[in-house]
C-alpha atoms as a PDB file:
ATOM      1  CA  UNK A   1      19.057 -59.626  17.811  1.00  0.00           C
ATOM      2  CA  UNK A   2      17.888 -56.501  16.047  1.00  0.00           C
ATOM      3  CA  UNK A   3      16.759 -54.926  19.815  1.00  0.00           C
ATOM      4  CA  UNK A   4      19.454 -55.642  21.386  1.00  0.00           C
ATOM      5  CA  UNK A   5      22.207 -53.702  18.870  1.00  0.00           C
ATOM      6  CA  UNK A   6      21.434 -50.489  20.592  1.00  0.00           C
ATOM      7  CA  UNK A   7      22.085 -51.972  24.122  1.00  0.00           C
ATOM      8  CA  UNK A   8      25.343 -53.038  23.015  1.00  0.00           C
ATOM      9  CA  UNK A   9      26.380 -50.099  21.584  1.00  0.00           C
ATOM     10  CA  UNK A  10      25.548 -47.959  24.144  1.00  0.00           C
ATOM     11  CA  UNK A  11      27.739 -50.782  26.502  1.00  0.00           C
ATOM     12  CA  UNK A  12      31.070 -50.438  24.442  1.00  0.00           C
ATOM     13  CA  UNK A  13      30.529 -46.780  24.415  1.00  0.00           C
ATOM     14  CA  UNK A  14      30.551 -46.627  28.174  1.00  0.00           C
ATOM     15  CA  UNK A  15      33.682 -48.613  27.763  1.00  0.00           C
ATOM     16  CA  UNK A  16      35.262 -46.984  26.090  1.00  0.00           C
ATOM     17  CA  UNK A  17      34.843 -43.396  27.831  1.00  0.00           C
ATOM     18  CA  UNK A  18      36.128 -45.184  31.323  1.00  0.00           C
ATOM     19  CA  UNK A  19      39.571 -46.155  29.286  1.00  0.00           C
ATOM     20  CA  UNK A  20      39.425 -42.360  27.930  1.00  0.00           C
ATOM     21  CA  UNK A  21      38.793 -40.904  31.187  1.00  0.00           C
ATOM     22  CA  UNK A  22      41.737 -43.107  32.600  1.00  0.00           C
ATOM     23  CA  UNK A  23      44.209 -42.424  29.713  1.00  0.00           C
ATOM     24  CA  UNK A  24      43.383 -38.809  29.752  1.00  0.00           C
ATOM     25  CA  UNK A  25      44.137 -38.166  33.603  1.00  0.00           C
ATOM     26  CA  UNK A  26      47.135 -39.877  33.197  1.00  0.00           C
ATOM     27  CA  UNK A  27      48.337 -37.661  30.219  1.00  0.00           C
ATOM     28  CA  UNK A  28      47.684 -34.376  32.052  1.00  0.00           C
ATOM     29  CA  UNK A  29      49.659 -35.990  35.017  1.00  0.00           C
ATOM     30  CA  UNK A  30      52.381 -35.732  32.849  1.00  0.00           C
ATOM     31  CA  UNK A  31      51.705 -32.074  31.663  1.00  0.00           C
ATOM     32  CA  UNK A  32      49.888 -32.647  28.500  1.00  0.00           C
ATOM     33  CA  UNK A  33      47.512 -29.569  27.994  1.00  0.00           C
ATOM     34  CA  UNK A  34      43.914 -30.483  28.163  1.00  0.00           C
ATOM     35  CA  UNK A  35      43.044 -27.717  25.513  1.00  0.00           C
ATOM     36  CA  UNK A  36      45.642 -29.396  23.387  1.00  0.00           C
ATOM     37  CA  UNK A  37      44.565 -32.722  23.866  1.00  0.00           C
ATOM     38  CA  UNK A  38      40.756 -32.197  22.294  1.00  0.00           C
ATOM     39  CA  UNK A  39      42.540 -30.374  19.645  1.00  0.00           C
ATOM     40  CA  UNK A  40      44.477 -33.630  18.942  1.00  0.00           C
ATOM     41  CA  UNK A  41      41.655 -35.646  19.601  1.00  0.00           C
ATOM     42  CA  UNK A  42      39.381 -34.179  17.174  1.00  0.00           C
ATOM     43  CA  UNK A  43      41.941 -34.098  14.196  1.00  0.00           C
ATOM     44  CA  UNK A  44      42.092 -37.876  14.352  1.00  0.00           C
ATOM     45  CA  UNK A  45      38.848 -38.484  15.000  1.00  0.00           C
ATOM     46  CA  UNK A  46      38.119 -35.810  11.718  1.00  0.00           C
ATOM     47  CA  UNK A  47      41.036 -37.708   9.758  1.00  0.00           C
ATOM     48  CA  UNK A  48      39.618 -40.723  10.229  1.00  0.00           C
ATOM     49  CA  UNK A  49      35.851 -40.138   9.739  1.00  0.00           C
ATOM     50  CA  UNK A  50      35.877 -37.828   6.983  1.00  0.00           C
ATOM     51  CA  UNK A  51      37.001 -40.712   4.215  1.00  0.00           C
ATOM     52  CA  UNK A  52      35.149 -43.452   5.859  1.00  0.00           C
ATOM     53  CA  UNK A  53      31.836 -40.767   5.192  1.00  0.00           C
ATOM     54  CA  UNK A  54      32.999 -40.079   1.782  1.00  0.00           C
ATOM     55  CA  UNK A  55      33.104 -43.625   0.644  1.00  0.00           C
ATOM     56  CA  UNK A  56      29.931 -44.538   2.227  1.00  0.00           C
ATOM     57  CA  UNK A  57      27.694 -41.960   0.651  1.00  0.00           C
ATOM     58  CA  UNK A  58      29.870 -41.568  -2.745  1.00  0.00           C
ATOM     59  CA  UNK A  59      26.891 -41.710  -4.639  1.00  0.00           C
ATOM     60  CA  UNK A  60      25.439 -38.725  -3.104  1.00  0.00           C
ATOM     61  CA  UNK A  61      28.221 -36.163  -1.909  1.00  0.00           C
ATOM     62  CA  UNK A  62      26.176 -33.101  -3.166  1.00  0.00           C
ATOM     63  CA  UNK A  63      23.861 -33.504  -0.197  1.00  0.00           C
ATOM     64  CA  UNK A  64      26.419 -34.356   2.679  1.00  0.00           C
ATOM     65  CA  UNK A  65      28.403 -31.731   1.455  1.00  0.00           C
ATOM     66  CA  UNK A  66      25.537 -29.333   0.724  1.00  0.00           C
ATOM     67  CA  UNK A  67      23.363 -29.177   4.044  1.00  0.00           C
ATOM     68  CA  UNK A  68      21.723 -26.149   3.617  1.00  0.00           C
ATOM     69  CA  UNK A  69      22.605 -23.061   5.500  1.00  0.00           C
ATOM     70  CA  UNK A  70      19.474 -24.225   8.667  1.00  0.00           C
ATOM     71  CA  UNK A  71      21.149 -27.743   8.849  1.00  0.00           C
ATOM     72  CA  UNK A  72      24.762 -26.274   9.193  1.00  0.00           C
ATOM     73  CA  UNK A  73      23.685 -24.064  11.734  1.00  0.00           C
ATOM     74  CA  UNK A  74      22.319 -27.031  13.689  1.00  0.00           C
ATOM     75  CA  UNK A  75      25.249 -28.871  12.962  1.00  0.00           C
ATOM     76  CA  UNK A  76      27.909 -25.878  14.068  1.00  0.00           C
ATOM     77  CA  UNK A  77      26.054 -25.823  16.961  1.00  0.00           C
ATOM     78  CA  UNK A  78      26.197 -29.203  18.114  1.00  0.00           C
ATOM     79  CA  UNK A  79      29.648 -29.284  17.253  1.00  0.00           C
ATOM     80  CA  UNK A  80      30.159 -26.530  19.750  1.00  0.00           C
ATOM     81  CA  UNK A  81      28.271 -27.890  22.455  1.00  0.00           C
ATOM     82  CA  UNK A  82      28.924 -31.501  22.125  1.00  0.00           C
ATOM     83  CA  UNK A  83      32.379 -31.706  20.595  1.00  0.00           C
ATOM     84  CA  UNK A  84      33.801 -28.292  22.101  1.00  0.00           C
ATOM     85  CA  UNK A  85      32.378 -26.774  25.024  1.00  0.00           C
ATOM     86  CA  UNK A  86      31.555 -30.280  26.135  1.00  0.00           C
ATOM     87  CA  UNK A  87      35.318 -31.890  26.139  1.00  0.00           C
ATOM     88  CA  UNK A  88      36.619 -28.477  26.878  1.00  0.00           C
ATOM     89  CA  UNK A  89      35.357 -28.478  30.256  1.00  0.00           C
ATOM     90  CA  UNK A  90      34.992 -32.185  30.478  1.00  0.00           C
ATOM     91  CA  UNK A  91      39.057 -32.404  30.441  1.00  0.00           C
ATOM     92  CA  UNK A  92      39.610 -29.838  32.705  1.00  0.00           C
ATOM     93  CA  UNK A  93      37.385 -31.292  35.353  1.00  0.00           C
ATOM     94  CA  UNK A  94      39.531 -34.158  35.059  1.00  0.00           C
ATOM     95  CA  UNK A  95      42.670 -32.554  35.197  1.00  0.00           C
ATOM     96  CA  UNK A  96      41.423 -30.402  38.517  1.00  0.00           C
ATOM     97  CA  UNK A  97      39.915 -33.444  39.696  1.00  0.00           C
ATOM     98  CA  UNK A  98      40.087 -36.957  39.151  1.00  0.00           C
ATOM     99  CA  UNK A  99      39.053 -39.769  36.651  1.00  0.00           C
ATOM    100  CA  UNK A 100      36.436 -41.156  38.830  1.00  0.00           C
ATOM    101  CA  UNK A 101      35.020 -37.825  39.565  1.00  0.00           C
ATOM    102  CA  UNK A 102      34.554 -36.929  36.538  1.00  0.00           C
ATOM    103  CA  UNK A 103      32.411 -40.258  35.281  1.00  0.00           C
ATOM    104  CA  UNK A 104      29.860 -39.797  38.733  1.00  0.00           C
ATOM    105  CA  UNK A 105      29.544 -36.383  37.607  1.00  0.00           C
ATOM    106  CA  UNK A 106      28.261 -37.815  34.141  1.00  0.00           C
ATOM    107  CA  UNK A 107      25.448 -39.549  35.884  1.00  0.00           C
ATOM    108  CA  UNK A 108      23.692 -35.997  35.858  1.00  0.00           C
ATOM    109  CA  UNK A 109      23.309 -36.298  32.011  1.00  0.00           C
ATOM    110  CA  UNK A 110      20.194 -38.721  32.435  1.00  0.00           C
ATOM    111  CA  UNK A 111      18.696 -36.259  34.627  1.00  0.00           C
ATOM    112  CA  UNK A 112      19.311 -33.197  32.470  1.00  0.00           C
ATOM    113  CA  UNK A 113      18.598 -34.487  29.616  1.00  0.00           C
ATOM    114  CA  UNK A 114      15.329 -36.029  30.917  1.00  0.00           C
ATOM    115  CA  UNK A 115      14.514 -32.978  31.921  1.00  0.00           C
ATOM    116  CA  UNK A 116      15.165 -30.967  28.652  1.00  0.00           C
ATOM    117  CA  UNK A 117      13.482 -33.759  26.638  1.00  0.00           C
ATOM    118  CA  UNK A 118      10.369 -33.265  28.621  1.00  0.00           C
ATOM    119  CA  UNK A 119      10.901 -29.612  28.079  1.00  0.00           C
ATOM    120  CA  UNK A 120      10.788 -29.640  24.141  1.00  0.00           C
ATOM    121  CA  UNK A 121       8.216 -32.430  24.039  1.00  0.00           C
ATOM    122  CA  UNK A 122      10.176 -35.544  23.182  1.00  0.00           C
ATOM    123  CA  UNK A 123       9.295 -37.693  26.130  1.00  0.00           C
ATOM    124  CA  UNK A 124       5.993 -37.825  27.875  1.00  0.00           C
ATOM    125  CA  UNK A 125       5.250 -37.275  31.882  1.00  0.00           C
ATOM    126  CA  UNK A 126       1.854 -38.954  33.255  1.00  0.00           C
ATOM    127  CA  UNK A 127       2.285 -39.219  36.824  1.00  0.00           C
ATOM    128  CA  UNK A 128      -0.397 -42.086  36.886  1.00  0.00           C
ATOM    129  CA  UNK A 129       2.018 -44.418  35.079  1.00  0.00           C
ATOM    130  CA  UNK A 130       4.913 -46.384  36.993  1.00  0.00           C
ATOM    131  CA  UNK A 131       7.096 -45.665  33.732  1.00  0.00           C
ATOM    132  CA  UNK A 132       7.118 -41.537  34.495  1.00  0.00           C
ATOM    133  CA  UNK A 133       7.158 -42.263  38.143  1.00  0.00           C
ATOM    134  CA  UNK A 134      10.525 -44.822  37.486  1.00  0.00           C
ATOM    135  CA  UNK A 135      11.974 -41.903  35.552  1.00  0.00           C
ATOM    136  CA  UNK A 136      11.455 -39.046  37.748  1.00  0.00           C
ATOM    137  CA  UNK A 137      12.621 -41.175  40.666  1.00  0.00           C
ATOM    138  CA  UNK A 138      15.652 -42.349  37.924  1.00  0.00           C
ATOM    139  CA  UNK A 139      16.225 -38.349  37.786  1.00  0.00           C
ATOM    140  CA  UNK A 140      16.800 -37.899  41.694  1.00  0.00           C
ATOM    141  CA  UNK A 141      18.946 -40.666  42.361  1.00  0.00           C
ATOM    142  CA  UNK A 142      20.730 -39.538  39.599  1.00  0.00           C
ATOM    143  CA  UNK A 143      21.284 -36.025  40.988  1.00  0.00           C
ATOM    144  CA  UNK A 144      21.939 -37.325  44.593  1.00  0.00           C
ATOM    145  CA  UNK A 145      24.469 -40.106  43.571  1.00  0.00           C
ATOM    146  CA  UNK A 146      26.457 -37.656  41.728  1.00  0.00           C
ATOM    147  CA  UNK A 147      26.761 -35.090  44.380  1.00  0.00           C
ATOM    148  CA  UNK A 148      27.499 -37.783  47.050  1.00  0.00           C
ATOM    149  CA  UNK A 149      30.074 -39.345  44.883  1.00  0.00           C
ATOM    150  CA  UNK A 150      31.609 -35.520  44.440  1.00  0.00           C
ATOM    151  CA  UNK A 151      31.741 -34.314  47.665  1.00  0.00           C
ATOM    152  CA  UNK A 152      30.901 -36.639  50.500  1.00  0.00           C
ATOM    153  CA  UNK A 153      34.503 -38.330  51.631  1.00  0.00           C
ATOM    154  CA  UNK A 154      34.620 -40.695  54.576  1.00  0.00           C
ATOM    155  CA  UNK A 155      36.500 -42.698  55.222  1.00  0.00           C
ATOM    156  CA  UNK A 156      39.371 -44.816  52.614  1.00  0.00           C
ATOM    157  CA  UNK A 157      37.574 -48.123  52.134  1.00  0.00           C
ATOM    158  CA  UNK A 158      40.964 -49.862  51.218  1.00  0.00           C
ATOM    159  CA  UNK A 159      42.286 -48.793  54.575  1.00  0.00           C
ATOM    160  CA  UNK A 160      43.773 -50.611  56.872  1.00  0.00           C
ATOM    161  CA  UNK A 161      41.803 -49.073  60.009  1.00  0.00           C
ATOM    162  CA  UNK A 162      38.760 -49.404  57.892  1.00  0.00           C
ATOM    163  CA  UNK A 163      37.365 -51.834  60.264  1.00  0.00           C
ATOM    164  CA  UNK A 164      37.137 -49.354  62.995  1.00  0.00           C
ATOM    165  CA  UNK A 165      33.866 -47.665  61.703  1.00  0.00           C
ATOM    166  CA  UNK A 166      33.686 -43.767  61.376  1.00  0.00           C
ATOM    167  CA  UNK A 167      34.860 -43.020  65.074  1.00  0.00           C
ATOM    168  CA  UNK A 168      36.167 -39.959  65.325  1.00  0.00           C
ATOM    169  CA  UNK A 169      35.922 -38.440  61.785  1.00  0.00           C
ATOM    170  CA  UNK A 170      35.537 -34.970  61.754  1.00  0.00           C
ATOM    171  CA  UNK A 171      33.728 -32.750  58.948  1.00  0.00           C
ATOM    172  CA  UNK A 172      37.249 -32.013  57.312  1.00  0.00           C
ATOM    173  CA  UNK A 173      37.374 -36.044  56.824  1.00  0.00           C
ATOM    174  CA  UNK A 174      33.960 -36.342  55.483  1.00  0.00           C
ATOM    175  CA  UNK A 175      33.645 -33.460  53.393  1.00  0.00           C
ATOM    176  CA  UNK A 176      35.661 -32.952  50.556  1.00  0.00           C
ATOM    177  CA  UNK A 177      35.030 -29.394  50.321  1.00  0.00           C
ATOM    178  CA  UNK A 178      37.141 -28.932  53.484  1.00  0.00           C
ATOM    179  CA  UNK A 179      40.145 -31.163  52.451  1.00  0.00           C
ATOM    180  CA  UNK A 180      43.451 -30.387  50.877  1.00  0.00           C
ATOM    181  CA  UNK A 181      42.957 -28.733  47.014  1.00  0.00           C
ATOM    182  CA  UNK A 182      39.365 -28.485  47.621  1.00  0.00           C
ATOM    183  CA  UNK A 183      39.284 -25.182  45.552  1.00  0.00           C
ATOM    184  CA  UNK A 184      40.616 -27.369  42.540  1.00  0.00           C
ATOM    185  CA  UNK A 185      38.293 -30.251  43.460  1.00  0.00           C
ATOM    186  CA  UNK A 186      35.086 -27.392  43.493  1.00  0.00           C
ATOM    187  CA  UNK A 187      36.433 -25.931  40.390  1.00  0.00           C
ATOM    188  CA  UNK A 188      36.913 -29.132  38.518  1.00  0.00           C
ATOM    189  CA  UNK A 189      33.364 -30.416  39.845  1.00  0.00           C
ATOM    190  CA  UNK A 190      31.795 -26.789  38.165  1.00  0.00           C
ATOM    191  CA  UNK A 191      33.205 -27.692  34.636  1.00  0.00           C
ATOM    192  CA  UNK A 192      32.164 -31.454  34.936  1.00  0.00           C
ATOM    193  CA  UNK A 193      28.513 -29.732  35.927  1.00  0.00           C
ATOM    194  CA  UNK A 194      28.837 -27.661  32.960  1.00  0.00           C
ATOM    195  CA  UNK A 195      29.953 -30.393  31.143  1.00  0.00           C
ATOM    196  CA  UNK A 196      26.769 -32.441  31.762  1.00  0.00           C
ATOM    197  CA  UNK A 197      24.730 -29.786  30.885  1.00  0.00           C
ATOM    198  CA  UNK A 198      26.355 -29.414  27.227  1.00  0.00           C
ATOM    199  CA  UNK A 199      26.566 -33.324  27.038  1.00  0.00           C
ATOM    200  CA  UNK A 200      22.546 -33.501  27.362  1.00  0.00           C
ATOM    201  CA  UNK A 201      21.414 -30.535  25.114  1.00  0.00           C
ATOM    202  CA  UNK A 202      23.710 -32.258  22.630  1.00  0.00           C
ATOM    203  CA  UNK A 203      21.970 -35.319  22.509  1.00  0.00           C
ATOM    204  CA  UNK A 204      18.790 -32.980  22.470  1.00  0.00           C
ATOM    205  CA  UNK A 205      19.836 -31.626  19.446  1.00  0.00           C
ATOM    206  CA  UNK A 206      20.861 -34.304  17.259  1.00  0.00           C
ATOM    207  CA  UNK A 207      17.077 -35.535  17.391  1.00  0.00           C
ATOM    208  CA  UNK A 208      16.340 -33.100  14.490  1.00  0.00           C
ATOM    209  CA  UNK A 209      19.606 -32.897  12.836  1.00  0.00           C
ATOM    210  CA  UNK A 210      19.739 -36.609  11.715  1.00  0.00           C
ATOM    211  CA  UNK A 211      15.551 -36.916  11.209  1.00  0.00           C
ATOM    212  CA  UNK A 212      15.812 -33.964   8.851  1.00  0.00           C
ATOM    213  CA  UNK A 213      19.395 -33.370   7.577  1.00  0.00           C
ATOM    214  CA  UNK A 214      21.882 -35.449   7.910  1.00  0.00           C
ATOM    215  CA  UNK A 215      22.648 -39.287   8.921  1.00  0.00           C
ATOM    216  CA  UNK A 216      24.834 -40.338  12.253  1.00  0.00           C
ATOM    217  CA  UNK A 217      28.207 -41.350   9.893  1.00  0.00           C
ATOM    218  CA  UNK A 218      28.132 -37.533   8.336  1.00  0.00           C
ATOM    219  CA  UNK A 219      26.590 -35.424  11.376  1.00  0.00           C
ATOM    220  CA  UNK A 220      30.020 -37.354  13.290  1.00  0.00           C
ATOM    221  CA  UNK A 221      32.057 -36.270  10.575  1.00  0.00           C
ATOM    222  CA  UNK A 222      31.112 -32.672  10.477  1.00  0.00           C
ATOM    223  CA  UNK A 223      31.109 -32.321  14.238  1.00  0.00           C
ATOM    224  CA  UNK A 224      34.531 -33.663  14.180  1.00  0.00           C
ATOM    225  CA  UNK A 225      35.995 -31.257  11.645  1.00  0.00           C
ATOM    226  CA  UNK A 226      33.968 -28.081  13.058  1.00  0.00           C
ATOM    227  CA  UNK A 227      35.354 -29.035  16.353  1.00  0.00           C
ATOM    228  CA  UNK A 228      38.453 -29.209  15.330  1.00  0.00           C
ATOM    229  CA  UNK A 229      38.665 -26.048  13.974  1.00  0.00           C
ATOM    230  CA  UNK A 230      36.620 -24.176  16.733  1.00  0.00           C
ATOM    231  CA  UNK A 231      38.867 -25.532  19.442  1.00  0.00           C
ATOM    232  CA  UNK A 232      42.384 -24.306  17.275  1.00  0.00           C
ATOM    233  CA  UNK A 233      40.766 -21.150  17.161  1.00  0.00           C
ATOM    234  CA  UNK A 234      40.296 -20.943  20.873  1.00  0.00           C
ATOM    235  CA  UNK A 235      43.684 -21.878  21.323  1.00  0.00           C
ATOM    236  CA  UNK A 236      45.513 -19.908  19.037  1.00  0.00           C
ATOM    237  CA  UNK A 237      44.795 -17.021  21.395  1.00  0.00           C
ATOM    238  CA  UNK A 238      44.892 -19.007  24.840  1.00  0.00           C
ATOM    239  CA  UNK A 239      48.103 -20.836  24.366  1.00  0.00           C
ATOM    240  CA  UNK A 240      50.160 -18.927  21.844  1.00  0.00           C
ATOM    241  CA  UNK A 241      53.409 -20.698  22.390  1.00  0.00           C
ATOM    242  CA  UNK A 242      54.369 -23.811  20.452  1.00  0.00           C
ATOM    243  CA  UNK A 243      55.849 -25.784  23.039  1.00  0.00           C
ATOM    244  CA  UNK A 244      52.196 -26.623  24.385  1.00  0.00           C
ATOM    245  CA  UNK A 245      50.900 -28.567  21.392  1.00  0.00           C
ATOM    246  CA  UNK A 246      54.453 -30.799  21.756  1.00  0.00           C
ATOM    247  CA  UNK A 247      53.783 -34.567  22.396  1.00  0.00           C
ATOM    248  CA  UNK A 248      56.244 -35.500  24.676  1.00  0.00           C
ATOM    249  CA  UNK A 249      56.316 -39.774  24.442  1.00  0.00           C
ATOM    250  CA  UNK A 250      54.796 -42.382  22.749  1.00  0.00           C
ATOM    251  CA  UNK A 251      52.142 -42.808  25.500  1.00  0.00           C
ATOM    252  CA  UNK A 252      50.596 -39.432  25.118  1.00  0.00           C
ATOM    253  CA  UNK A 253      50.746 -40.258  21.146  1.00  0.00           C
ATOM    254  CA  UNK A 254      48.798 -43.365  21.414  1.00  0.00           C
ATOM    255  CA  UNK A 255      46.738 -41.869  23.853  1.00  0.00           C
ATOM    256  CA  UNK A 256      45.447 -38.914  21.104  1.00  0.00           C
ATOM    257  CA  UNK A 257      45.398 -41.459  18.800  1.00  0.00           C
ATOM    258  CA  UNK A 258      42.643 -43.575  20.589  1.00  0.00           C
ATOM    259  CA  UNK A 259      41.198 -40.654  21.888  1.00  0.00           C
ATOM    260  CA  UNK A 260      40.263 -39.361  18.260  1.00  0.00           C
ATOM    261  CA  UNK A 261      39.737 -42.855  16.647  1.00  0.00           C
ATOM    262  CA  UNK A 262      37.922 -44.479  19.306  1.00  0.00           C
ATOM    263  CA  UNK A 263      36.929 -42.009  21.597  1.00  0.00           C
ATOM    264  CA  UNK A 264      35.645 -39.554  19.084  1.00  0.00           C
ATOM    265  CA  UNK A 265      35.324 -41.308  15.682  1.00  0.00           C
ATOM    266  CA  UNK A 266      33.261 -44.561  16.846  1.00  0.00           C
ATOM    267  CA  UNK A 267      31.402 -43.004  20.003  1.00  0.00           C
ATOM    268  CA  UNK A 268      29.922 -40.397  18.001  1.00  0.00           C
ATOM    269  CA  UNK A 269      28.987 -42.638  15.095  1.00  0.00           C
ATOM    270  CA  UNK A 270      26.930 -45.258  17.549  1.00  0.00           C
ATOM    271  CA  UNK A 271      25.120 -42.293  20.295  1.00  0.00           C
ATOM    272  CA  UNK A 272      23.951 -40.332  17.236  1.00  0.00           C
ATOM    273  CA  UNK A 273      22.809 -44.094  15.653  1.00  0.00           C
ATOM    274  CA  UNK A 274      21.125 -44.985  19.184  1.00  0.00           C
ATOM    275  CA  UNK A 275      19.736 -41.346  19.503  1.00  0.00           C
ATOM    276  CA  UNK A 276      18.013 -41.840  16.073  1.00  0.00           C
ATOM    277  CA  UNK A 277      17.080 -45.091  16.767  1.00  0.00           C
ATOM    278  CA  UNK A 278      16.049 -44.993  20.590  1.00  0.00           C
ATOM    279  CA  UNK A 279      15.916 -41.614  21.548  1.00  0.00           C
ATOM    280  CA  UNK A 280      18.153 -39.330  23.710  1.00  0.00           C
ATOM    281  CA  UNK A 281      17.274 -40.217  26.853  1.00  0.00           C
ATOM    282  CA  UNK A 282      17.973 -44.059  25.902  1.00  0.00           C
ATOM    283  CA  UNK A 283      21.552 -42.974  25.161  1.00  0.00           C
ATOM    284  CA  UNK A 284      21.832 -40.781  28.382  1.00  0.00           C
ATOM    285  CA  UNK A 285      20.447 -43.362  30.904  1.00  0.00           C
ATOM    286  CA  UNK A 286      24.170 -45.592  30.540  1.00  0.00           C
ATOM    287  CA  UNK A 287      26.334 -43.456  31.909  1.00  0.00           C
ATOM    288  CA  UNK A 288      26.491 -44.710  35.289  1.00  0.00           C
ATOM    289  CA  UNK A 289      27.687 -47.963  33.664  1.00  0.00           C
ATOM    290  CA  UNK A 290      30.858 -45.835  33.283  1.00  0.00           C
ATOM    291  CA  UNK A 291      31.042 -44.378  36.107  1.00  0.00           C
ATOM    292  CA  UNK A 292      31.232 -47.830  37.800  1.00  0.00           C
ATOM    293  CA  UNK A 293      33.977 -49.090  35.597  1.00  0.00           C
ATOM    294  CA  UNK A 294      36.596 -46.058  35.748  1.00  0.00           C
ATOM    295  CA  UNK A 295      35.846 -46.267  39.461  1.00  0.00           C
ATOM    296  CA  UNK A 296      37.356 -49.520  39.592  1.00  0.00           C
ATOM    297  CA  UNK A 297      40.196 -49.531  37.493  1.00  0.00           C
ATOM    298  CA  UNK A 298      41.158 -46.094  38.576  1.00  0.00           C
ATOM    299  CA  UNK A 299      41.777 -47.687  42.070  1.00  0.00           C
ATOM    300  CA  UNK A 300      43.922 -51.079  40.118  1.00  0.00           C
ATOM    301  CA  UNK A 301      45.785 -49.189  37.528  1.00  0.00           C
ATOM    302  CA  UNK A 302      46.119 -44.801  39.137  1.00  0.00           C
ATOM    303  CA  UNK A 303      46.111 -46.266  42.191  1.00  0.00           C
ATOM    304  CA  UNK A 304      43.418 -43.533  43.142  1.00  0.00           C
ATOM    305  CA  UNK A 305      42.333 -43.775  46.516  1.00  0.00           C
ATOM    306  CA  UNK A 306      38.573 -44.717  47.027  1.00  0.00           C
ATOM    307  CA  UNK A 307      36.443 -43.483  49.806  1.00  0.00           C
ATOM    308  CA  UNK A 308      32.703 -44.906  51.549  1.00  0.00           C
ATOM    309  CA  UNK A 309      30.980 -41.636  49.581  1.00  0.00           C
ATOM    310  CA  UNK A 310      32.022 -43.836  46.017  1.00  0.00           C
ATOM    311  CA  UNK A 311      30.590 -46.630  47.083  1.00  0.00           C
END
């Protein structure tokens, strides 16, 4: 049963980042700022981890509290690539784009992180052996799903002419470049790029932090809070005005509230557990699974409409 924990975990994570990516586009439908939301997010997610860490390790706060100035650098960065930069530019793919967009564009984090983990020396790449081969051929169908997903169209598959094939499609109806609020569909697909790329080199950089520093429960914790406070910063001078940070209805209440207990507090707490456990690239390799679920119930519940390039 022992083997199998990580698998799990890494299934309920993937879970639960479809119902975030859902919940989320539906917020900033309704006007909620995405800069504002991962403010929001992180404050629960810091409210509700920091005790939980505090009575866990009680008998030994000196050292979760005391990391050493080399640790907190570590953990100030990951905090600004994971928590920050990451959800920063996660959200606002998802706002200029859609839910399902933004989970295919996810299934570039195996691939990047693969290939910064081979980079730094924590996996190995022997061409002789079917495993390297599987990964490297993991890596392009990675790549080339995502892009196909992003920007290959076709036709609806829900509609009702469906059944009449691809006759008479044009490139503006198989492209997405070329249709309507393409220049917010581009834009949206650059941040979920960038987003990958801070997802991975997170997950890169946790390998040392909780070998040599800290454990999962307090590196979570401290990414949280530093988050929390990196991402007021930023918006102290990007949206001034107090009416932004207003929550408008219960939805978008319960929808922070999951977001930062959930979303932040628990995901954070089982990848950095399966990272130390597994590896990085063990944690990377589910994304898809999400990808495959918001997909889904973004067509039942948004009522988003999918085309032949998602499936």
């Amino acid at each position: 049963m022992e083997e199998h924990k990580p698998l799990a975990a890494m299934v309920v994570v993937q879970c639960i980042y479809a119902a975030m990516a859902l919940w989320a586009k539906a917020m900033f439908s309704r006007g909620m700022s995405p800069m504002v939301f991962v403010v929001y997010r992180q404050a629960i997610a810091t409210a509700v981890l920091v005790p939980i860490t505090l009575l866990a390790n009680r008998k030994r706060l000196k050292e979760i509290v005391c990391i050493g100035t080399t640790g907190f650098v570590l953990v100030f960065l990951a905090s600004l690539v994971g928590a920050t930069a990451n959800q920063y530019m996660y959200y606002q793919g998802i706002y200029l784009g859609s839910s399902s967009m933004a989970t295919a564009m996810t299934n570039l984090i195996p691939a990047i992180t693969f290939v910064l983990a081979t980079s730094v020396g924590l996996e190995c790449v022997e061409m002789r052996k079917p495993r390297s081969v599987a990964k490297i051929f993991g890596t392009a169908v990675c790549v080339g799903g995502a892009m196909v997903m992003t920007f290959l169209k076709g036709p609806k598959l829900l509609h009702d002419s469906l059944g009449v094939g691809g006759a008479g499609l044009g490139l503006d109806d198989l492209l997405l470049l070329n249709s309507p609020g393409s220049r917010n569909w581009v834009m949206g697909a650059l941040f979920l790029v960038g987003s990958s790329s801070c997802w991975s080199l997170w997950l890169i950089i946790q390998v040392p932090i909780c070998k040599s520093y800290v454990d999962p429960l307090t590196l979570s914790a401290w990414m949280c809070f530093l988050s929390t406070a990196q991402m007021a910063l930023l918006n102290s001078f990007v949206l001034p005005g107090l009416d932004a940070w207003k929550i408008h209805s219960l939805f978008e209440l319960m929808g922070c509230i999951f977001a930062g207990a959930v979303g932040s507090g628990v995901t954070f707490y089982l990848q950095s557990w399966c990272i130390t456990v597994r590896g990085p690239l063990y944690s990377a390799m589910f994304n898809p699974l999400c990808t495959v679920v918001t997909t889904v119930l973004a067509t039942v519940i948004l009522h988003e409409q999918p085309h032949i390039g998602r499936l």
